[in-house]
N, C-alpha and C. Protein backbone atom coordinates (compact mmCIF):
# COMPACT_ATOMS: atom_id res chain seq x y z
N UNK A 1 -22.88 85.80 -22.00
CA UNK A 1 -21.76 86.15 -22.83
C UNK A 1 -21.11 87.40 -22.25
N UNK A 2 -20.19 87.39 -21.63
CA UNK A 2 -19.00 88.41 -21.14
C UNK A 2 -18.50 88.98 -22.64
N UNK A 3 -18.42 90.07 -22.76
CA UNK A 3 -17.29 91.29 -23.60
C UNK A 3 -16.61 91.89 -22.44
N UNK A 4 -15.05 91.56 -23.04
CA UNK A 4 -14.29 91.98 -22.49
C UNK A 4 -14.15 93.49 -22.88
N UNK A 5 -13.16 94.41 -22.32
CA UNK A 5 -13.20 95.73 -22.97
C UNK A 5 -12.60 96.21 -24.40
N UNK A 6 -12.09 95.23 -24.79
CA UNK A 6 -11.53 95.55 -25.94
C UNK A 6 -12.38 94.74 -27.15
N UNK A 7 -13.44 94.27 -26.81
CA UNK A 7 -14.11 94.10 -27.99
C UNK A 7 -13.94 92.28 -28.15
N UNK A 8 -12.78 91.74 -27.83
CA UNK A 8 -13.32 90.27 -27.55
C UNK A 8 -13.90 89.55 -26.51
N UNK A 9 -14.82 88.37 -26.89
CA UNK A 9 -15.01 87.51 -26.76
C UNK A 9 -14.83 86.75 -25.36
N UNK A 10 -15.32 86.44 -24.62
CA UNK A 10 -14.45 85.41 -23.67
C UNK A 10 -15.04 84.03 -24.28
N UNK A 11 -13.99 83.31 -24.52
CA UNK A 11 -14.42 82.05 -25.19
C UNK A 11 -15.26 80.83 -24.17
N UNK A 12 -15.54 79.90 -24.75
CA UNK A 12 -16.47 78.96 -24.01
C UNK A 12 -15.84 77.88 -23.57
N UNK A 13 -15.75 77.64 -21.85
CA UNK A 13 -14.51 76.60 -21.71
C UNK A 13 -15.10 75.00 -22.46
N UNK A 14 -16.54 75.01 -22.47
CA UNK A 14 -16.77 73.39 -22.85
C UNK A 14 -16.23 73.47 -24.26
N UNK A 15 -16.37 73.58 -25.27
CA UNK A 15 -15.83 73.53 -26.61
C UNK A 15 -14.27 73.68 -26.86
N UNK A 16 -14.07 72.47 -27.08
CA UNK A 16 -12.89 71.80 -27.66
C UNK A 16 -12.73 72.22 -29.09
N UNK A 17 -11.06 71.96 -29.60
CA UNK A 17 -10.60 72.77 -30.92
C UNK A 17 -11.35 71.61 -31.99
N UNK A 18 -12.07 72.27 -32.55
CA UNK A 18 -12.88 71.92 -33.88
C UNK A 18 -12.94 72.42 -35.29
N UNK A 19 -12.50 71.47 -35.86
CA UNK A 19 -12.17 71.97 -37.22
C UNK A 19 -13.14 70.70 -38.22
N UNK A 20 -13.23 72.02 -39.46
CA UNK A 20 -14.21 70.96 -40.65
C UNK A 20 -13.74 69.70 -41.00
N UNK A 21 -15.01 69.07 -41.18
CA UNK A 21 -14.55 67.71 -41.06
C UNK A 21 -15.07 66.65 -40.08
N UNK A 22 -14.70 67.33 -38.85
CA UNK A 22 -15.23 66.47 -38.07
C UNK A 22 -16.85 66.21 -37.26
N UNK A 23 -16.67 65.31 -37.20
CA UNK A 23 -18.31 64.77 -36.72
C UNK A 23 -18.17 64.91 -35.29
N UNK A 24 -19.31 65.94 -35.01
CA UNK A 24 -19.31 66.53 -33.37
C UNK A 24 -20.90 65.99 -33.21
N UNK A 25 -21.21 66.38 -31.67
CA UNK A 25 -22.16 66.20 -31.16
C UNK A 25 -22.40 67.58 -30.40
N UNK A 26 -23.50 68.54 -30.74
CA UNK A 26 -23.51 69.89 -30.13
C UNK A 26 -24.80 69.80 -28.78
N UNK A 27 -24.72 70.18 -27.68
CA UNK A 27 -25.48 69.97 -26.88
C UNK A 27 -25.92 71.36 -26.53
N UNK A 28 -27.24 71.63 -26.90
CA UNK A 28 -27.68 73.21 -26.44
C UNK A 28 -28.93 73.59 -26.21
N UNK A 29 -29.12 74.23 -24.79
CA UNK A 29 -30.00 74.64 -24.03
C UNK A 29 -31.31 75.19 -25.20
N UNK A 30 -32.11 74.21 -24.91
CA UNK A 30 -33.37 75.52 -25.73
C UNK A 30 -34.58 75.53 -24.31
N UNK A 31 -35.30 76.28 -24.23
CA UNK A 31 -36.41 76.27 -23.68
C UNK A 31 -37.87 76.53 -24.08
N UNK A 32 -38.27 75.82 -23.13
CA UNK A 32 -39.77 75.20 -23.74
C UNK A 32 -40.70 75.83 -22.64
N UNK A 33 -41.46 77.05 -22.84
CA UNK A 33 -42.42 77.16 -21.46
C UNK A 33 -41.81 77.90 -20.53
N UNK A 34 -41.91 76.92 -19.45
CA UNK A 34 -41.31 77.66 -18.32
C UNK A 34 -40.43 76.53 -17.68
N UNK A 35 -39.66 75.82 -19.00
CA UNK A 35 -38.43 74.77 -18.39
C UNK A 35 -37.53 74.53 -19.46
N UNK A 36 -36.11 74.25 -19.20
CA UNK A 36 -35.33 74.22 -20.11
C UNK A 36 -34.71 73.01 -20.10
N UNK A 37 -34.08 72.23 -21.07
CA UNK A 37 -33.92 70.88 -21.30
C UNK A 37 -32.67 71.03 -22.49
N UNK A 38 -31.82 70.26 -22.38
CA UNK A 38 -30.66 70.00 -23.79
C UNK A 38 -31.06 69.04 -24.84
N UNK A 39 -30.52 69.72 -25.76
CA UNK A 39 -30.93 69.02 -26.84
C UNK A 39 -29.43 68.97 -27.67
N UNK A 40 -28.86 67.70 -28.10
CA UNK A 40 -28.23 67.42 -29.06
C UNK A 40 -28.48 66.86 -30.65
N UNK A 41 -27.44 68.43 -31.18
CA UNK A 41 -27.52 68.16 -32.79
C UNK A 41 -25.83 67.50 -33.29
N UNK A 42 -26.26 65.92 -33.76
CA UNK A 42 -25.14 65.89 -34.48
C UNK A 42 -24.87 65.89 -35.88
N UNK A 43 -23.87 65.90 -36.04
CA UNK A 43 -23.65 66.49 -37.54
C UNK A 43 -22.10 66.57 -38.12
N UNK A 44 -22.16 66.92 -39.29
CA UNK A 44 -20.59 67.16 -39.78
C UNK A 44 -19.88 68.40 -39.66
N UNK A 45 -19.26 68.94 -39.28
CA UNK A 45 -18.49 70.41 -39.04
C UNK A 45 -18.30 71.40 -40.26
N UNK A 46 -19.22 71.82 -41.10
CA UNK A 46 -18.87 72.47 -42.41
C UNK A 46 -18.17 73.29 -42.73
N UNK A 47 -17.97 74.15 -41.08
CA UNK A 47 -17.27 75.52 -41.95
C UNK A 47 -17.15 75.99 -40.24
N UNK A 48 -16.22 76.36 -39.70
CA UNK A 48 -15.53 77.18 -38.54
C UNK A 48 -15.69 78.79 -39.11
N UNK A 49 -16.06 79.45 -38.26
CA UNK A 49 -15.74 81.16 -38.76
C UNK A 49 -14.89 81.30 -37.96
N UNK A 50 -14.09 82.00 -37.50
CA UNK A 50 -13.25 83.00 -36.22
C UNK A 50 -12.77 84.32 -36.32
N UNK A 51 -13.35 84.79 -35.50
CA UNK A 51 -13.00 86.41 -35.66
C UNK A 51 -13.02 87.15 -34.56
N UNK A 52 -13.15 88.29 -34.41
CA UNK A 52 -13.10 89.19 -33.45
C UNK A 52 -14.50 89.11 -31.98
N UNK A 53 -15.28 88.64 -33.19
CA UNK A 53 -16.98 88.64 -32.79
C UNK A 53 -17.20 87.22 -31.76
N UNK A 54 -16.06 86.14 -31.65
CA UNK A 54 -16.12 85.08 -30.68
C UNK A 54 -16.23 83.95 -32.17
N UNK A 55 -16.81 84.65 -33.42
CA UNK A 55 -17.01 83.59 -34.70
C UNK A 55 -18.27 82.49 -34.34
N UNK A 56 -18.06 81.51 -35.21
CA UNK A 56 -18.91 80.56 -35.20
C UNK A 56 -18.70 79.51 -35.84
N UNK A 57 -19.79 78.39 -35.74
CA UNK A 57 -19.59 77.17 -36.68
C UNK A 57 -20.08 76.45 -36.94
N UNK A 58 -20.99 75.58 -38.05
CA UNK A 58 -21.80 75.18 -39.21
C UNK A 58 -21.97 73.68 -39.09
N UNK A 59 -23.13 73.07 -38.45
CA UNK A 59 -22.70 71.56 -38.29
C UNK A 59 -24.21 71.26 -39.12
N UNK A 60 -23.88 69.98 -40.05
CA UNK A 60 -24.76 69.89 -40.73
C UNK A 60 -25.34 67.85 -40.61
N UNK A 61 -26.26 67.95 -40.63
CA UNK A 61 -26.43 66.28 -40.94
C UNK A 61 -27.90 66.09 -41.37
N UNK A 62 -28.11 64.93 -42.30
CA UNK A 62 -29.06 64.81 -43.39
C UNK A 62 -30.14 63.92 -42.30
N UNK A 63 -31.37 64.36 -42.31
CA UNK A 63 -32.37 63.41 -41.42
C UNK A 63 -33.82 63.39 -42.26
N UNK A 64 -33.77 62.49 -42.33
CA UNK A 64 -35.00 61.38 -43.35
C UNK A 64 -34.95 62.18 -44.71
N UNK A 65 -33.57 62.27 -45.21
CA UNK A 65 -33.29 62.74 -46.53
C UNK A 65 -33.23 64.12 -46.19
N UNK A 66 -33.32 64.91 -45.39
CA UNK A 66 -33.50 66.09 -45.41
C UNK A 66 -32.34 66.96 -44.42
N UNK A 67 -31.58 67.46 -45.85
CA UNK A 67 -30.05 68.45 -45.14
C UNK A 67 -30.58 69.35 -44.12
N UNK A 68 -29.95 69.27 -42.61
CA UNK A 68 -30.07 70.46 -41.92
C UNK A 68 -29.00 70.84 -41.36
N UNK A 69 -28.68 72.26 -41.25
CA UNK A 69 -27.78 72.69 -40.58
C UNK A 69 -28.06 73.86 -39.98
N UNK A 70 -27.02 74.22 -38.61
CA UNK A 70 -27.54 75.07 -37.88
C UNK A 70 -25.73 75.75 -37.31
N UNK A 71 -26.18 76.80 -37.17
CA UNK A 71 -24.73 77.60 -36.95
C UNK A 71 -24.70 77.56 -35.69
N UNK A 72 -24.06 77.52 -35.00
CA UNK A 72 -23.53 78.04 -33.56
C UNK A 72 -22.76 79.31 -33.31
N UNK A 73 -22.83 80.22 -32.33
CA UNK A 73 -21.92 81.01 -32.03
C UNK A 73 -20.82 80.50 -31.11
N UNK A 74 -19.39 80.12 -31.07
CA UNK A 74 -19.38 79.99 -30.24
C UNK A 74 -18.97 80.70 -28.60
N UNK A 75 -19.15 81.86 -28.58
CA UNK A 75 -19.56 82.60 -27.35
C UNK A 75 -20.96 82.64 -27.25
N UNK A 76 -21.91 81.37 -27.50
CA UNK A 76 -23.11 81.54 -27.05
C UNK A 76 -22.98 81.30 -25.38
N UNK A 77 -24.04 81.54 -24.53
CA UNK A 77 -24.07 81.27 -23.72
C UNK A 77 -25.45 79.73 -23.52
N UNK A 78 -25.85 79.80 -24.80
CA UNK A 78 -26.82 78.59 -24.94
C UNK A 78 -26.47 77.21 -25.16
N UNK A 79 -24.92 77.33 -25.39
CA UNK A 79 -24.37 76.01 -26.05
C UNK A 79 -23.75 75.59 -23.89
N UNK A 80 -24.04 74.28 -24.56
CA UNK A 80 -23.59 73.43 -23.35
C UNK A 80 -22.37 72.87 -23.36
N UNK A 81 -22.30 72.15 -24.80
CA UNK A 81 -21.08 71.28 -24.85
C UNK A 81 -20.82 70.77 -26.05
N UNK A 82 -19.83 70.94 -26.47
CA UNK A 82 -19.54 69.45 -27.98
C UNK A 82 -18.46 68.80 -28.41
N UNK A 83 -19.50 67.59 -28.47
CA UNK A 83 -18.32 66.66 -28.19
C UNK A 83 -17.63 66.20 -29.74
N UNK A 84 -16.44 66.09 -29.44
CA UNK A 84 -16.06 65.21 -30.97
C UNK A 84 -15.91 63.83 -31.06
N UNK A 85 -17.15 63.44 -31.87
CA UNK A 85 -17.01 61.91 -32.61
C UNK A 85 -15.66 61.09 -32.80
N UNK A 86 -15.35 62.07 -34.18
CA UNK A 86 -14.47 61.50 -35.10
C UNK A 86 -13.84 62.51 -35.73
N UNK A 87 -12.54 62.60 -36.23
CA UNK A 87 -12.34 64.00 -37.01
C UNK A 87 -11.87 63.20 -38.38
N UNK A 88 -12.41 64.13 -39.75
CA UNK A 88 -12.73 63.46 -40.69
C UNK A 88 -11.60 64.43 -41.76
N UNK A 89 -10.86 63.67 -42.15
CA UNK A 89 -9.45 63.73 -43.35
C UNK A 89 -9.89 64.52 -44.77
N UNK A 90 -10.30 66.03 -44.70
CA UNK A 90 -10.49 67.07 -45.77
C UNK A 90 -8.99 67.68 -45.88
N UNK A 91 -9.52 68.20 -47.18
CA UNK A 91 -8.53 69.60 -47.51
C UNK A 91 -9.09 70.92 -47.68
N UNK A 92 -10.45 70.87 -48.05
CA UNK A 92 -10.79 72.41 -47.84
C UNK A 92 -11.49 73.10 -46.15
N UNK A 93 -11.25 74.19 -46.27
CA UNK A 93 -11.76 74.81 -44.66
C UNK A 93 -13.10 75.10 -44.59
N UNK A 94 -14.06 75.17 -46.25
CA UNK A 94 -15.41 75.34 -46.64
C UNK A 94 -16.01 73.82 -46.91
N UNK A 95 -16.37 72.77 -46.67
CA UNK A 95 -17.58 71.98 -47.02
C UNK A 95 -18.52 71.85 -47.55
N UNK A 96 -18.83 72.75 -48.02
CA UNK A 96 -19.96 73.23 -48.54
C UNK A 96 -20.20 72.33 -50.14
N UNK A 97 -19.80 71.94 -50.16
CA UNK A 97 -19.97 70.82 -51.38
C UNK A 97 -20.47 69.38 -51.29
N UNK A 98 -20.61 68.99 -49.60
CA UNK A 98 -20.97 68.05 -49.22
C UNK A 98 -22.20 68.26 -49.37
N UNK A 99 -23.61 69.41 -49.53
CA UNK A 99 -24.48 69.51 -49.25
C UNK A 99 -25.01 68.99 -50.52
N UNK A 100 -24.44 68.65 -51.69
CA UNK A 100 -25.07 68.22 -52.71
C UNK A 100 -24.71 66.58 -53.29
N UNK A 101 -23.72 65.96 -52.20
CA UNK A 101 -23.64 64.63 -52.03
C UNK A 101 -24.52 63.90 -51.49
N UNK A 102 -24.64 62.58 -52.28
CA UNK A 102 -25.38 61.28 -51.56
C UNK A 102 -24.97 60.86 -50.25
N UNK A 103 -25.30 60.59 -49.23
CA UNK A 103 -24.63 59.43 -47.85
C UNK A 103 -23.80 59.06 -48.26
N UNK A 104 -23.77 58.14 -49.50
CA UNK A 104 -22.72 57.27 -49.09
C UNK A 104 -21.10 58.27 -49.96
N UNK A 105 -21.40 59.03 -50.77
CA UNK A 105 -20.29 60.21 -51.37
C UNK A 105 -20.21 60.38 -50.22
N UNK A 106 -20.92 61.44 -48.81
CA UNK A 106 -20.78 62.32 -48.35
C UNK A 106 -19.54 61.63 -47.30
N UNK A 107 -19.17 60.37 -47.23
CA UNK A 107 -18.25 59.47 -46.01
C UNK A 107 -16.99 60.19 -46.50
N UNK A 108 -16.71 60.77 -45.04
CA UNK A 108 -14.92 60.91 -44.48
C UNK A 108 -13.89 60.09 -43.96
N UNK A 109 -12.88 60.10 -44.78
CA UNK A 109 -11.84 59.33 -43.80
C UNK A 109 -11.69 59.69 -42.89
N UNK A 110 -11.40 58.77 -41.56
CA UNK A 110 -10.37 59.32 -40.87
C UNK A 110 -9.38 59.87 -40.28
N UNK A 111 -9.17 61.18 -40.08
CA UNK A 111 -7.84 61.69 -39.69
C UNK A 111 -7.42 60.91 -38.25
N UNK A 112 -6.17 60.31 -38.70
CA UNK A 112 -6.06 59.85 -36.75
C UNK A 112 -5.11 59.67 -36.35
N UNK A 113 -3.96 61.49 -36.35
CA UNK A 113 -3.07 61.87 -35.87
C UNK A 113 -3.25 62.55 -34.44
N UNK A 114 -4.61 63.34 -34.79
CA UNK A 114 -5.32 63.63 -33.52
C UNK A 114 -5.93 63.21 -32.48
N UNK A 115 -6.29 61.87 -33.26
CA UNK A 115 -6.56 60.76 -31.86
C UNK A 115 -5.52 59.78 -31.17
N UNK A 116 -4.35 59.80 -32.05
CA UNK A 116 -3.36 59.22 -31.25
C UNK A 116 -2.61 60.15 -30.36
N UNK A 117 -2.57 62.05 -31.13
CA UNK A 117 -2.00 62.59 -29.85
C UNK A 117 -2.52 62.83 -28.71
N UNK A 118 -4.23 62.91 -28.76
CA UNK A 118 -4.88 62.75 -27.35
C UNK A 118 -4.83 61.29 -26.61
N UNK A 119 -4.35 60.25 -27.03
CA UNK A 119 -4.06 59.04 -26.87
C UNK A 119 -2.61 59.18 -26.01
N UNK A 120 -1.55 59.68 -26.25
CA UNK A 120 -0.57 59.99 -25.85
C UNK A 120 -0.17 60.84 -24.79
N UNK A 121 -1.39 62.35 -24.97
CA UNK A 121 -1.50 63.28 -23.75
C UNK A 121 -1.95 62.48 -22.57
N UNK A 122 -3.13 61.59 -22.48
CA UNK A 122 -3.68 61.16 -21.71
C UNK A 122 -2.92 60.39 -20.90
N UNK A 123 -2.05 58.88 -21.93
CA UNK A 123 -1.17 58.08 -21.17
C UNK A 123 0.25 59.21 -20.41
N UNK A 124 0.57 60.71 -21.18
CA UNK A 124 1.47 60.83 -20.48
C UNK A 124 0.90 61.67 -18.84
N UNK A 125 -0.20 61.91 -18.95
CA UNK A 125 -0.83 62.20 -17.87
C UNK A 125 -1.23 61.26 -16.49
N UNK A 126 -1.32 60.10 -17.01
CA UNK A 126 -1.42 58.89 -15.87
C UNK A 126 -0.43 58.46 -15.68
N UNK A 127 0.90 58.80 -16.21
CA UNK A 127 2.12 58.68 -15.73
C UNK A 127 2.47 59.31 -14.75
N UNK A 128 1.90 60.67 -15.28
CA UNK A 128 2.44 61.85 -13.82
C UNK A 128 1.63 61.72 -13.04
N UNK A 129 0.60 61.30 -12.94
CA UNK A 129 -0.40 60.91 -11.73
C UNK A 129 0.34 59.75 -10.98
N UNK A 130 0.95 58.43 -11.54
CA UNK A 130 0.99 57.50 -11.14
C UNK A 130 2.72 58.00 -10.06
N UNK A 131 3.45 58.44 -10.83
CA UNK A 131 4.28 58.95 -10.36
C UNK A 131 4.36 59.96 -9.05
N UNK A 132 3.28 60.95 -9.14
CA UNK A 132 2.75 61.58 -7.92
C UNK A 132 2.06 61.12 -6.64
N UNK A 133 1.47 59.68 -7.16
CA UNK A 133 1.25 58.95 -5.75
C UNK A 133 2.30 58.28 -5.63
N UNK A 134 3.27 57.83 -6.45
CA UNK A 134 4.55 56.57 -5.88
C UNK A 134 5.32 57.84 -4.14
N UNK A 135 5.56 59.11 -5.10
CA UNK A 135 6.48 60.34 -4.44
C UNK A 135 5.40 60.36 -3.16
N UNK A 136 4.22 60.51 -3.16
CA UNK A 136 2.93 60.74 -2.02
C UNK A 136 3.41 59.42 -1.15
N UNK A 137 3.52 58.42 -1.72
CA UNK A 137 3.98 56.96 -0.60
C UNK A 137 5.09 56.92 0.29
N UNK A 138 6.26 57.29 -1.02
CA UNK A 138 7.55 57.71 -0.30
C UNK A 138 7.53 58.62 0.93
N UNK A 139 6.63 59.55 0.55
CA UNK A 139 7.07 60.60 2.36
C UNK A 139 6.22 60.43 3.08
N UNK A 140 5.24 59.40 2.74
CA UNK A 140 4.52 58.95 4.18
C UNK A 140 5.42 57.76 4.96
């Protein structure tokens, strides 16, 4: 973890913009002994912090009946990667009310404005690729 001089953060390039709601997959270094191995926790996104401190954020999921959740920093230097599932159609920025729902209460809609605009970035990106080899043909 780099501190810059003024007191922030240098953020973590693997982590993508994540907000509550959505169902991520967190991938993070623990070590065992004298070897280290990744381990992924997935879960629901409960609660984002952000602040001065790099913040953090709250992923929770129920395993053999039993709620767990675990915070992340994210200027850890232990986190590897996380990925997003699905991003799930709330209105509050706290979750925290899911922790006293059943499975089948605890189901999110889909938000999927966000997956059609990464749907859209992407196709307009293989455009300009496709376009950059037509121009690469031309001046050979």
């Amino acid at each position: 973890m780099e501190i810059n001089p003024l007191g922030q953060v240098k953020a973590n390039p693997n982590i993508s913009q994540i907000s509550p709601g959505d169902m991520v997959r967190v991938s993070f270094k623990v070590k065992e002994a004298s070897r280290e191995r990744l381990q992924s926790f997935p879960g629901l996104v409960i609660r984002v912090k952000r602040g001065a401190g790099g913040g953090s954020f709250t992923v929770r999921r129920v395993t053999h009946g039993v709620g767990v959740e675990h915070t992340f920093p994210f200027a850890s230097p232990l986190l590897d990667r996380v990925e997003i599932a699905r991003h799930g159609k709330v209105r509050r920025a706290k979750l925290y009310y899911m922790r006293r729902l059943s499975a089948k209460e605890a189901r999110l809609k889909e938000r999927r404005e966000k997956v059609v605009e990464k749907a859209a970035v992407e196709e307009a990106e293989e455009a300009e690729e496709a376009e950059e080899a037509e121009e690469a043909e031309d001046a050979e």
